[in-house]
PDB file of N, CA and C in Angstrom:
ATOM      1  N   UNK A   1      12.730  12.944  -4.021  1.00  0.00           N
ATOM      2  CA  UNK A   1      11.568  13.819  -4.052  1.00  0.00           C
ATOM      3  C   UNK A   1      10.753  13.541  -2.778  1.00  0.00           C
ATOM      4  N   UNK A   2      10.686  14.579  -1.801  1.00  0.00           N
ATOM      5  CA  UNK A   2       9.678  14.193  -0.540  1.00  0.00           C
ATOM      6  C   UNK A   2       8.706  14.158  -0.789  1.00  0.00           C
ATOM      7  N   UNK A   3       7.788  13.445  -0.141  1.00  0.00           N
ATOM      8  CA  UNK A   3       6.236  12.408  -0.184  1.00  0.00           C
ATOM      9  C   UNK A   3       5.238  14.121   0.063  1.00  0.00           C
ATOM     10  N   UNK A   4       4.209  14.453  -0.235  1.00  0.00           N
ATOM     11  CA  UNK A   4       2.947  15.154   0.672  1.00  0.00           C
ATOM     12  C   UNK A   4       2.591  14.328   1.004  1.00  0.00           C
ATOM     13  N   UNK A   5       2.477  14.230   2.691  1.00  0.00           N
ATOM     14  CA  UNK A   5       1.438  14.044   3.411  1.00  0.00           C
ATOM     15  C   UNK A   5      -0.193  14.181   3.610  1.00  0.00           C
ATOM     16  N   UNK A   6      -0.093  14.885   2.376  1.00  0.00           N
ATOM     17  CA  UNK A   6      -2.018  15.679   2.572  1.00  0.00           C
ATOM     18  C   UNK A   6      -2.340  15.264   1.160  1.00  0.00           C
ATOM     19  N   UNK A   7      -1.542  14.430   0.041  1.00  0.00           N
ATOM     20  CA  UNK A   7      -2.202  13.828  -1.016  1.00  0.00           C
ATOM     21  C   UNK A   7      -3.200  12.481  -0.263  1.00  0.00           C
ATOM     22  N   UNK A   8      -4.458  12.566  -1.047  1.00  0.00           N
ATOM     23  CA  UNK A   8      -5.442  11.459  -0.947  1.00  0.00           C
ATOM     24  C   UNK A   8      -5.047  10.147  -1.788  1.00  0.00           C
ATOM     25  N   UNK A   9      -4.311  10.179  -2.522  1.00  0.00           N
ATOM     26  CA  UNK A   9      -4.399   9.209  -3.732  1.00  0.00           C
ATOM     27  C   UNK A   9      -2.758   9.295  -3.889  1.00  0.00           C
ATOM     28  N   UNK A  10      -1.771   8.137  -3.770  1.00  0.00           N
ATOM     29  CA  UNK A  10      -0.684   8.302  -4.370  1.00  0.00           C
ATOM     30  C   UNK A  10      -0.454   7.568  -5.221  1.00  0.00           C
ATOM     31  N   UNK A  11       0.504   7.336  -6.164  1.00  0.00           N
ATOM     32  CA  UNK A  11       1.061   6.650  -7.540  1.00  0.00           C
ATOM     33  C   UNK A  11       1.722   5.317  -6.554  1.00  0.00           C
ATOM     34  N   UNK A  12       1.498   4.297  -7.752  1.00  0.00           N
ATOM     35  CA  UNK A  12       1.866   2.989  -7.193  1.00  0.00           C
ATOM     36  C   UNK A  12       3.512   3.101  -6.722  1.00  0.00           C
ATOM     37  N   UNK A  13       4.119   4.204  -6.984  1.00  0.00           N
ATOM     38  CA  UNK A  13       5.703   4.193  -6.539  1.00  0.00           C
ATOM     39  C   UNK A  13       5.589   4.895  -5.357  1.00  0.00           C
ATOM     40  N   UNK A  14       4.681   5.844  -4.797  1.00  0.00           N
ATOM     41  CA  UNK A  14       4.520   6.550  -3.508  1.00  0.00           C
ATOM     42  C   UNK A  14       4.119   5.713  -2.878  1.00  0.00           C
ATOM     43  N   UNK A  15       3.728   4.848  -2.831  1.00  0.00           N
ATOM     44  CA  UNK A  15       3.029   3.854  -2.462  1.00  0.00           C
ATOM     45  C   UNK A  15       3.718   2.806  -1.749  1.00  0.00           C
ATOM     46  N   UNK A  16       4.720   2.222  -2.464  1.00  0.00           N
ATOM     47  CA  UNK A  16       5.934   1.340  -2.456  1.00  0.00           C
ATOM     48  C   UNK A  16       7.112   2.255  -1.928  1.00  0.00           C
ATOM     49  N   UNK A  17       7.161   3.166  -1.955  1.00  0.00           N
ATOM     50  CA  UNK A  17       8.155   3.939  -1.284  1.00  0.00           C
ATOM     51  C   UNK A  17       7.553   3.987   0.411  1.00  0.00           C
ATOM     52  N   UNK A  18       5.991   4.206   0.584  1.00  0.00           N
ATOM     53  CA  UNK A  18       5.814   4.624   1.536  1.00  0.00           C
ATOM     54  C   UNK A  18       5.982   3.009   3.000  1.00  0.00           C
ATOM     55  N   UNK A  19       5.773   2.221   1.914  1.00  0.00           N
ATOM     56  CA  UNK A  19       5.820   0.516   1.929  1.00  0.00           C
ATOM     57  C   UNK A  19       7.616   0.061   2.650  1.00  0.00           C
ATOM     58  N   UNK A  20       8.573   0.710   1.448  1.00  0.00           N
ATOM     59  CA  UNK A  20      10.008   0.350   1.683  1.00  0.00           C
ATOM     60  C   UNK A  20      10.185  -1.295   0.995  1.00  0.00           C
ATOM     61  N   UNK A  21       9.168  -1.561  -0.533  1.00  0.00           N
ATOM     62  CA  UNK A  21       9.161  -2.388  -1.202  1.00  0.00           C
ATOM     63  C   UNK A  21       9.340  -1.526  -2.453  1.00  0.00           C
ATOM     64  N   UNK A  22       9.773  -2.556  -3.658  1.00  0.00           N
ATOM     65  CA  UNK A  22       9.491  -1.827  -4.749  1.00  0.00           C
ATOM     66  C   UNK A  22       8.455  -1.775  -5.561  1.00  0.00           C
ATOM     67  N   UNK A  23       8.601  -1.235  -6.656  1.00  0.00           N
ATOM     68  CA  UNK A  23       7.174  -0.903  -7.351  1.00  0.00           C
ATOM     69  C   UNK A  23       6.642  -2.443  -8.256  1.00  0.00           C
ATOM     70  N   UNK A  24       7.626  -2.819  -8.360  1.00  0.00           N
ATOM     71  CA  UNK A  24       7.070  -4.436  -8.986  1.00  0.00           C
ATOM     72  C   UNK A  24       6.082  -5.296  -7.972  1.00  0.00           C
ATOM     73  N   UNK A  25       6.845  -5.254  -6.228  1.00  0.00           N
ATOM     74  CA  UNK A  25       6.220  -5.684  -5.041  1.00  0.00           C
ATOM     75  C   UNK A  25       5.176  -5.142  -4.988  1.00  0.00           C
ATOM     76  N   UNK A  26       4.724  -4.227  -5.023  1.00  0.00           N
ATOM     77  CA  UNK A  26       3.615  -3.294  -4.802  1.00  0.00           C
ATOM     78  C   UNK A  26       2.312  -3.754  -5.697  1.00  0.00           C
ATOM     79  N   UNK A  27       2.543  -3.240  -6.925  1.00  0.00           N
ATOM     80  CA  UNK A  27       2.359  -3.680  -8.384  1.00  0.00           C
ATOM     81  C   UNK A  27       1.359  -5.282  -8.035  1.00  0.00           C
ATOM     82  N   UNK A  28       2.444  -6.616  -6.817  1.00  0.00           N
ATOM     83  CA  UNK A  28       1.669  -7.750  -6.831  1.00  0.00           C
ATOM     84  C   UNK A  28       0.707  -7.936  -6.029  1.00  0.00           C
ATOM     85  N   UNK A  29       1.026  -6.808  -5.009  1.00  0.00           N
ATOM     86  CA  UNK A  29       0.057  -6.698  -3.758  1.00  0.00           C
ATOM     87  C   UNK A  29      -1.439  -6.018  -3.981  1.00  0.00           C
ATOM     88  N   UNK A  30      -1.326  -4.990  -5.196  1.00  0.00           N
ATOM     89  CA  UNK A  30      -2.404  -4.912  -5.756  1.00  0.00           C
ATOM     90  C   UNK A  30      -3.262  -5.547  -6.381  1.00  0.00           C
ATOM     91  N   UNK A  31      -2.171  -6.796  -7.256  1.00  0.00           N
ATOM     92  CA  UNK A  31      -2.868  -7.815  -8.131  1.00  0.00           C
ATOM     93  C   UNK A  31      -3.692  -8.585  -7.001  1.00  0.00           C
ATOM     94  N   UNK A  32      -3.294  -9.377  -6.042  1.00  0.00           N
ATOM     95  CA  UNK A  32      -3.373 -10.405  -5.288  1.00  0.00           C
ATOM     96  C   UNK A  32      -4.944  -9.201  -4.264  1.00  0.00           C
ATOM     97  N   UNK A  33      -5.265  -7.981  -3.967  1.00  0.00           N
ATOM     98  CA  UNK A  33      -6.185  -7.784  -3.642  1.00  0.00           C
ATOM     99  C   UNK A  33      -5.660  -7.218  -2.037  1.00  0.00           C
ATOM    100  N   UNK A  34      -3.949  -7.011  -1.962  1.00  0.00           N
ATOM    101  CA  UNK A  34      -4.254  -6.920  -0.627  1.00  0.00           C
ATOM    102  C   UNK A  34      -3.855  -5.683  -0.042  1.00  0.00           C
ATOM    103  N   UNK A  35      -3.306  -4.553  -1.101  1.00  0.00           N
ATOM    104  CA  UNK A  35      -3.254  -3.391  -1.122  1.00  0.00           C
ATOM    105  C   UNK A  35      -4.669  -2.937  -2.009  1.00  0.00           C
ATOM    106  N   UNK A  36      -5.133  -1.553  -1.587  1.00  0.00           N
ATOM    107  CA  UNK A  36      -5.987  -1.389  -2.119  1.00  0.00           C
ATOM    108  C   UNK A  36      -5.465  -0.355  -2.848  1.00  0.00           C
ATOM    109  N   UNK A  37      -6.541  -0.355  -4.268  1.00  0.00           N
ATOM    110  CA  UNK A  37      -6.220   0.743  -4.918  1.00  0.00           C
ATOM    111  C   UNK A  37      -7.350   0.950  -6.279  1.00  0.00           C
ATOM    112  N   UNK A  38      -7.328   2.232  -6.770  1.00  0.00           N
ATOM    113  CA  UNK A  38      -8.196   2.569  -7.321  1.00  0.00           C
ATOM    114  C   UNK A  38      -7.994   3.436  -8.812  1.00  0.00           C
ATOM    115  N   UNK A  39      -9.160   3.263 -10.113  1.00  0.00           N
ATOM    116  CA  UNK A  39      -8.495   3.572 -11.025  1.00  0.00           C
ATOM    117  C   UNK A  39      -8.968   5.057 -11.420  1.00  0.00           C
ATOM    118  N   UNK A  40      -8.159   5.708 -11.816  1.00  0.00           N
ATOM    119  CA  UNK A  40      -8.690   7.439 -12.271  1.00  0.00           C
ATOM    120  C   UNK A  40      -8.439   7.841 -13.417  1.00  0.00           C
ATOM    121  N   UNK A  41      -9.645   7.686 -14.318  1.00  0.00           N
ATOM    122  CA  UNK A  41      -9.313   7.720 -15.299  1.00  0.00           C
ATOM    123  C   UNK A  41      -8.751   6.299 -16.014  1.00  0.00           C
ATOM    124  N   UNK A  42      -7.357   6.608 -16.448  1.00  0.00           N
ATOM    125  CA  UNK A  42      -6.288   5.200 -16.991  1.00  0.00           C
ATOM    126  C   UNK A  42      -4.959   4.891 -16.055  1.00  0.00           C
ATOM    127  N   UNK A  43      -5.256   6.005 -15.316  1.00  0.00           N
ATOM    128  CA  UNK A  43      -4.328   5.853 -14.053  1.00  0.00           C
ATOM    129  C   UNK A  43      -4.872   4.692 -12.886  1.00  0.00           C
ATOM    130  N   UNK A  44      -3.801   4.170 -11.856  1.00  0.00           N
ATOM    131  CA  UNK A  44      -4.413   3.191 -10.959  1.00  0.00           C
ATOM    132  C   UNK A  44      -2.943   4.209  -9.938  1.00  0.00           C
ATOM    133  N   UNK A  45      -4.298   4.002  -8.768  1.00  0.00           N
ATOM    134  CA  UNK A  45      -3.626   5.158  -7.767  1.00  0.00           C
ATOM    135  C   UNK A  45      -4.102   4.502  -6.320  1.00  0.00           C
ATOM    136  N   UNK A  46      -3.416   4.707  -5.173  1.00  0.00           N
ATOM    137  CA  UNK A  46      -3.658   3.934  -4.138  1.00  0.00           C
ATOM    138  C   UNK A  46      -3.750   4.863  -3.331  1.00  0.00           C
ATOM    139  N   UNK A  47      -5.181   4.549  -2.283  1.00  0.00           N
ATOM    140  CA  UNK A  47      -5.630   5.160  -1.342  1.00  0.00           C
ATOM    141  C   UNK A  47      -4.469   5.338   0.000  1.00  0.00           C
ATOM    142  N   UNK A  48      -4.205   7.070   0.443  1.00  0.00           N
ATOM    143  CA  UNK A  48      -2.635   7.039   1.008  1.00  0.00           C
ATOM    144  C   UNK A  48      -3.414   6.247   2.832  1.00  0.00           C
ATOM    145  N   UNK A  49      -5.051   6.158   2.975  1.00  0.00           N
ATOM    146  CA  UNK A  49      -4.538   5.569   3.861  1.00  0.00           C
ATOM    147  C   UNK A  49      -5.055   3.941   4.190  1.00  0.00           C
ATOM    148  N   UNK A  50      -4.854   3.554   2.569  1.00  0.00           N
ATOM    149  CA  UNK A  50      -4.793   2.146   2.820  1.00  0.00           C
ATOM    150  C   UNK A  50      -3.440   1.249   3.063  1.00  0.00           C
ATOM    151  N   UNK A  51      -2.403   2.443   2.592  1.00  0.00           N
ATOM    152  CA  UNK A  51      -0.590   1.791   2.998  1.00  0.00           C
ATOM    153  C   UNK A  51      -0.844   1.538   4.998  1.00  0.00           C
ATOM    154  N   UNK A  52      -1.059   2.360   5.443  1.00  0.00           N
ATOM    155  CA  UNK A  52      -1.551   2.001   6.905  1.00  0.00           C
ATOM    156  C   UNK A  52      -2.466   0.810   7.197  1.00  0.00           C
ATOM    157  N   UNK A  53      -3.388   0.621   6.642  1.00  0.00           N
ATOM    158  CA  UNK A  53      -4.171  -0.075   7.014  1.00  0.00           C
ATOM    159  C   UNK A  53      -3.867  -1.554   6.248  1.00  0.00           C
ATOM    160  N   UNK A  54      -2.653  -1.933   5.448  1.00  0.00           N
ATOM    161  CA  UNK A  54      -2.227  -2.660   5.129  1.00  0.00           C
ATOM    162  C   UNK A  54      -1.135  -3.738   5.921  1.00  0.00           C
ATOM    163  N   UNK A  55      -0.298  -1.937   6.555  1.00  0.00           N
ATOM    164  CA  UNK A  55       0.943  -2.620   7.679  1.00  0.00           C
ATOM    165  C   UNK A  55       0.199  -3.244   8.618  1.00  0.00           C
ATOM    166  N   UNK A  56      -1.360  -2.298   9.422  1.00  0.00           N
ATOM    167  CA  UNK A  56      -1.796  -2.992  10.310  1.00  0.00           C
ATOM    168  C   UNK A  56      -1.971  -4.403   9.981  1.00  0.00           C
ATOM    169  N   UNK A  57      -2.590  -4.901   9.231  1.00  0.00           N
ATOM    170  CA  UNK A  57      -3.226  -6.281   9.140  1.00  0.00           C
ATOM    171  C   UNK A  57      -1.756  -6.777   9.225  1.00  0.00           C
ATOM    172  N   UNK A  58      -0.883  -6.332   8.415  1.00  0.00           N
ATOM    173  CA  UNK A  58       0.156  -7.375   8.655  1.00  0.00           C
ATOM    174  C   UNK A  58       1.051  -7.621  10.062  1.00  0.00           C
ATOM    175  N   UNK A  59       0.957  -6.269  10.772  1.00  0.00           N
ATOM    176  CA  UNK A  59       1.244  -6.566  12.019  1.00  0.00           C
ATOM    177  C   UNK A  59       0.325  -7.098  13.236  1.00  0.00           C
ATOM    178  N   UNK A  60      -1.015  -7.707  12.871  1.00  0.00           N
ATOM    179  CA  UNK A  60      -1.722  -8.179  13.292  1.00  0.00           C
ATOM    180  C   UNK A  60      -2.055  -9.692  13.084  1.00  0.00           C
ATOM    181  N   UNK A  61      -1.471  -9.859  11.743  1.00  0.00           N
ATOM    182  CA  UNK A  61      -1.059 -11.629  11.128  1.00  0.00           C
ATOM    183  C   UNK A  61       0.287 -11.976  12.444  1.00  0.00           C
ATOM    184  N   UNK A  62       0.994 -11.072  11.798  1.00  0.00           N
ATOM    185  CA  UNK A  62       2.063 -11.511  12.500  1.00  0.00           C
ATOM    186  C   UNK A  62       1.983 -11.421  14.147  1.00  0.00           C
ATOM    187  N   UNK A  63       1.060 -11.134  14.516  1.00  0.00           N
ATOM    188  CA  UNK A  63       0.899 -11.351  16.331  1.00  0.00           C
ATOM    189  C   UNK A  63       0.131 -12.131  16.746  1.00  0.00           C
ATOM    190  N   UNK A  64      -0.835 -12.810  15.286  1.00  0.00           N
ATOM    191  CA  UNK A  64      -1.346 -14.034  15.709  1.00  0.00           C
ATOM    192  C   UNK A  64      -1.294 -15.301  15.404  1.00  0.00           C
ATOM    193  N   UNK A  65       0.387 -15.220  14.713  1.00  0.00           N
ATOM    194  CA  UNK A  65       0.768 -16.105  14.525  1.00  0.00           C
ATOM    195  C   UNK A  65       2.078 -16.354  15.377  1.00  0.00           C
ATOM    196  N   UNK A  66       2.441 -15.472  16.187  1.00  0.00           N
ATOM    197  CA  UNK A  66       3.360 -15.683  16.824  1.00  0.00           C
ATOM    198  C   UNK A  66       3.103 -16.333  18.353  1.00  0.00           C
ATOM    199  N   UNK A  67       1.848 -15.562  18.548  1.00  0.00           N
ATOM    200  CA  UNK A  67       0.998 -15.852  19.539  1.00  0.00           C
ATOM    201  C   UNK A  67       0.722 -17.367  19.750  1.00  0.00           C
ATOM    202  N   UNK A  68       1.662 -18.243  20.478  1.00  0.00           N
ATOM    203  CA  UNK A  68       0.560 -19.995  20.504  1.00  0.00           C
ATOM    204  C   UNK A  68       0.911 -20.428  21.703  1.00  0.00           C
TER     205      UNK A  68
END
């Protein structure tokens, strides 16, 4: 099923798809605080452009830790 690009809010599996983890991975990254995400209703739905702003930090760990 292809992704929209112009959804605000995707399901924790759009999410993890958009990631290239699975939905259990995803699922911990929310627990742990480091994906963000938000609840609607009884649903929990993740902001589509916090998957970006997630890779950044991590490609920004990883350049300052490579960095010595």
């Amino acid at each position: 099923m292809p992704s929209d690009p112009t959804l605000a809010l995707l399901t924790v599996e759009e999410a993890a798809r958009r990631l290239g983890v699975g939905r259990t991975v995803c699922f911990r990254l929310i627990a742990s605080g480091d994906l963000e995400s938000v609840t609607v209703g009884r649903l929990r739905r993740v902001p589509a452009d916090a998957v970006p702003e997630y890779v950044a930090r991590l490609r920004k760990a990883h350049r300052s830790n490579t960095t010595v």
